[in-house]
C-alpha atoms as a PDB file:
ATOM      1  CA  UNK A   1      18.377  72.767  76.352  1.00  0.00           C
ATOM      2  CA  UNK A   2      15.301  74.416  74.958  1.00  0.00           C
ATOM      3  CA  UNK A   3      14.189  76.292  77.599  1.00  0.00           C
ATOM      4  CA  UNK A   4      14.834  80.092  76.254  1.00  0.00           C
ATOM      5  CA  UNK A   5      12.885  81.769  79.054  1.00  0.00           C
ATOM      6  CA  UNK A   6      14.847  79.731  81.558  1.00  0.00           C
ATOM      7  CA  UNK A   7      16.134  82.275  84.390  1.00  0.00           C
ATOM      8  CA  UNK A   8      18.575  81.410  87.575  1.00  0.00           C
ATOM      9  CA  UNK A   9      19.662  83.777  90.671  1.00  0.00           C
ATOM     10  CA  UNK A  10      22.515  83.168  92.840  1.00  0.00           C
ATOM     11  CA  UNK A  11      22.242  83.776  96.767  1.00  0.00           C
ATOM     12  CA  UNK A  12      24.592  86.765  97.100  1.00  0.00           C
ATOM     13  CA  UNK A  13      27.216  88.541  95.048  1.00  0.00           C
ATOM     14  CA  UNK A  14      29.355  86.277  92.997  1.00  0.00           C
ATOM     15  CA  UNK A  15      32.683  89.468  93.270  1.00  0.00           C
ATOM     16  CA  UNK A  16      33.772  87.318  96.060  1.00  0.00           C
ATOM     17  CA  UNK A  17      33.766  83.933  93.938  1.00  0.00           C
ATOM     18  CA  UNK A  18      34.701  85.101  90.704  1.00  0.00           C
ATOM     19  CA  UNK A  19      36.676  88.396  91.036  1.00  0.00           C
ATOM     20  CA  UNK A  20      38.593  88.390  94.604  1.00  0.00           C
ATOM     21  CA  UNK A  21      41.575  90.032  93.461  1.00  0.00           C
ATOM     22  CA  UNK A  22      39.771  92.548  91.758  1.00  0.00           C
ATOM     23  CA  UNK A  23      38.843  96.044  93.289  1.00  0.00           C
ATOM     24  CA  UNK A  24      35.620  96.330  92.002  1.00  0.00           C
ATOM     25  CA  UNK A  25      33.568  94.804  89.987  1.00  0.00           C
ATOM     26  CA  UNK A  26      33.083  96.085  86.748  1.00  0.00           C
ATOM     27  CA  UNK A  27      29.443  95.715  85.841  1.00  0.00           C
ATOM     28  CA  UNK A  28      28.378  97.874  89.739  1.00  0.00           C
ATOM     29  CA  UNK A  29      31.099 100.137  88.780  1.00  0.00           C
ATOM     30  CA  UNK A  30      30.029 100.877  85.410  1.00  0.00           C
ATOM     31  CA  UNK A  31      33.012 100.479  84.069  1.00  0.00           C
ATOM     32  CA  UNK A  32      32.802  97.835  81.437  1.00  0.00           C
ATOM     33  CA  UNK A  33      30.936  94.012  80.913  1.00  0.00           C
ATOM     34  CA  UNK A  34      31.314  91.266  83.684  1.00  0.00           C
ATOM     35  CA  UNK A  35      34.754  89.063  83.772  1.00  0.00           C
ATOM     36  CA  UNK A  36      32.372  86.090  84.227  1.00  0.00           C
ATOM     37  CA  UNK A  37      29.184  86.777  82.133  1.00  0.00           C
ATOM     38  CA  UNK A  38      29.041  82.365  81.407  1.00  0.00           C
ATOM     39  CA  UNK A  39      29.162  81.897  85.171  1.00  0.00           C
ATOM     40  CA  UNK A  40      27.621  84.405  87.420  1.00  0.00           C
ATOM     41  CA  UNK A  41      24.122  85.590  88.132  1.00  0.00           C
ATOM     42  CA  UNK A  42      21.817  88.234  89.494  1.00  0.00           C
ATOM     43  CA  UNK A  43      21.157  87.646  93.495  1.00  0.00           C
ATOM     44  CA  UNK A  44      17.998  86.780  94.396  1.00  0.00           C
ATOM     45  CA  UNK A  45      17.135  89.847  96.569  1.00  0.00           C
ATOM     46  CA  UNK A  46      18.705  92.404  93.852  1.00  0.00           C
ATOM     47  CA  UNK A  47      15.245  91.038  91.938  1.00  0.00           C
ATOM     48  CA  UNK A  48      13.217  91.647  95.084  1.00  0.00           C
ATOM     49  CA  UNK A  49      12.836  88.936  95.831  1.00  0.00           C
ATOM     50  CA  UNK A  50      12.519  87.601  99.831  1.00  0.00           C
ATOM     51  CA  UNK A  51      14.692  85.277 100.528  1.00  0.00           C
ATOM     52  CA  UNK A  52      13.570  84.970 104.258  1.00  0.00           C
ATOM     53  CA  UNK A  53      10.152  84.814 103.141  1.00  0.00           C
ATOM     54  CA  UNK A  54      10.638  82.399 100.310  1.00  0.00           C
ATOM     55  CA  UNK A  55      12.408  79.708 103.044  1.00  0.00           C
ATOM     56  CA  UNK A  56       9.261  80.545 105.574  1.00  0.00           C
ATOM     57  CA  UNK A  57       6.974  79.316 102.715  1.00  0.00           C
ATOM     58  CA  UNK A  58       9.266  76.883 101.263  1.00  0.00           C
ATOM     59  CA  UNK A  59       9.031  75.076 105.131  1.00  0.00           C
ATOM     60  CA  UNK A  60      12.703  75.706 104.538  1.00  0.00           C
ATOM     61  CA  UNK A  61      15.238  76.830 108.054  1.00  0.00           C
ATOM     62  CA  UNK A  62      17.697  79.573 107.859  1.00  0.00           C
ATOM     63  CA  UNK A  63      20.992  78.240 109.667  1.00  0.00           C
ATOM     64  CA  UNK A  64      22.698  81.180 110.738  1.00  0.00           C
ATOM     65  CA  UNK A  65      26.260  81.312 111.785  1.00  0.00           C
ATOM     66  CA  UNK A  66      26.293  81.005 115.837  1.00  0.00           C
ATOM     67  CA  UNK A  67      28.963  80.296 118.375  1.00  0.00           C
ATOM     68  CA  UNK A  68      28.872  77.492 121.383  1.00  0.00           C
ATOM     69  CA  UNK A  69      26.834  79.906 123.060  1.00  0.00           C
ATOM     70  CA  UNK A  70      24.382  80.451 120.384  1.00  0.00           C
ATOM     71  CA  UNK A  71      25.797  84.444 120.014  1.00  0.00           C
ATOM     72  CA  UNK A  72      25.369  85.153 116.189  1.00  0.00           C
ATOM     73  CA  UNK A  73      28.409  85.538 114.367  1.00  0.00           C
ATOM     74  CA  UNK A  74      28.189  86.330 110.904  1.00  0.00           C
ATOM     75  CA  UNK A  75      24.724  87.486 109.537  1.00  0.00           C
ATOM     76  CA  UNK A  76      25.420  84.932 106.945  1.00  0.00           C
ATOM     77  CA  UNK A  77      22.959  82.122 106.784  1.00  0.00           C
ATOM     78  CA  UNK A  78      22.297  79.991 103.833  1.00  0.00           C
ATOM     79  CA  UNK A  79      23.707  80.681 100.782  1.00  0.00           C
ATOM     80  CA  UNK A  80      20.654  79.793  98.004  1.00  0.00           C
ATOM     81  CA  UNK A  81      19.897  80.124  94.534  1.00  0.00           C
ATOM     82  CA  UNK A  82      16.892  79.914  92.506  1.00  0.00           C
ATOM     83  CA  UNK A  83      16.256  78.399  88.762  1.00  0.00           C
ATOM     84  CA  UNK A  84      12.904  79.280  87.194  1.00  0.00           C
ATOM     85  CA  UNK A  85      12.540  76.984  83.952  1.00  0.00           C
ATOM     86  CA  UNK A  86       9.388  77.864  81.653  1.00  0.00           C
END
């Protein structure tokens, strides 16, 4: 769209939404190109950047996976990603 700098990040890895029946993925493993090159994305944190910190100074809350009691149970929390446009 004319935007040749234009970057995104995904929140995460993208094996689990692209490659689940795979064993590995094939770009970590060094083992050949990625299955998904049109679709996936660096994470965010792979860059360096901090995602915690980016929500504290976005004014943005984390929403972490609790139970009734309020007992973590996943360290999952908000799956983000991040498009820089220039």
């Amino acid at each position: 769209m004319g935007f040749p700098r234009a970057r995104s990040y995904a929140g995460g890895s993208c094996k689990e939404l692209f490659c689940p029946d795979r064993a590995e993925c094939r770009v970590l493993a060094a083992t050949g190109k990625c299955r998904n090159p049109d679709h996936a994305r660096p994470s965010m944190s792979g860059f360096g950047i901090d995602v915690a910190a980016l929500f504290k100074t976005a004014g943005w809350e984390m929403s972490w996976i609790m139970d009734a009691e309020g007992a973590l149970l996943s360290k999952m929390a908000n799956v983000s990603g991040l498009v820089l446009i220039c």
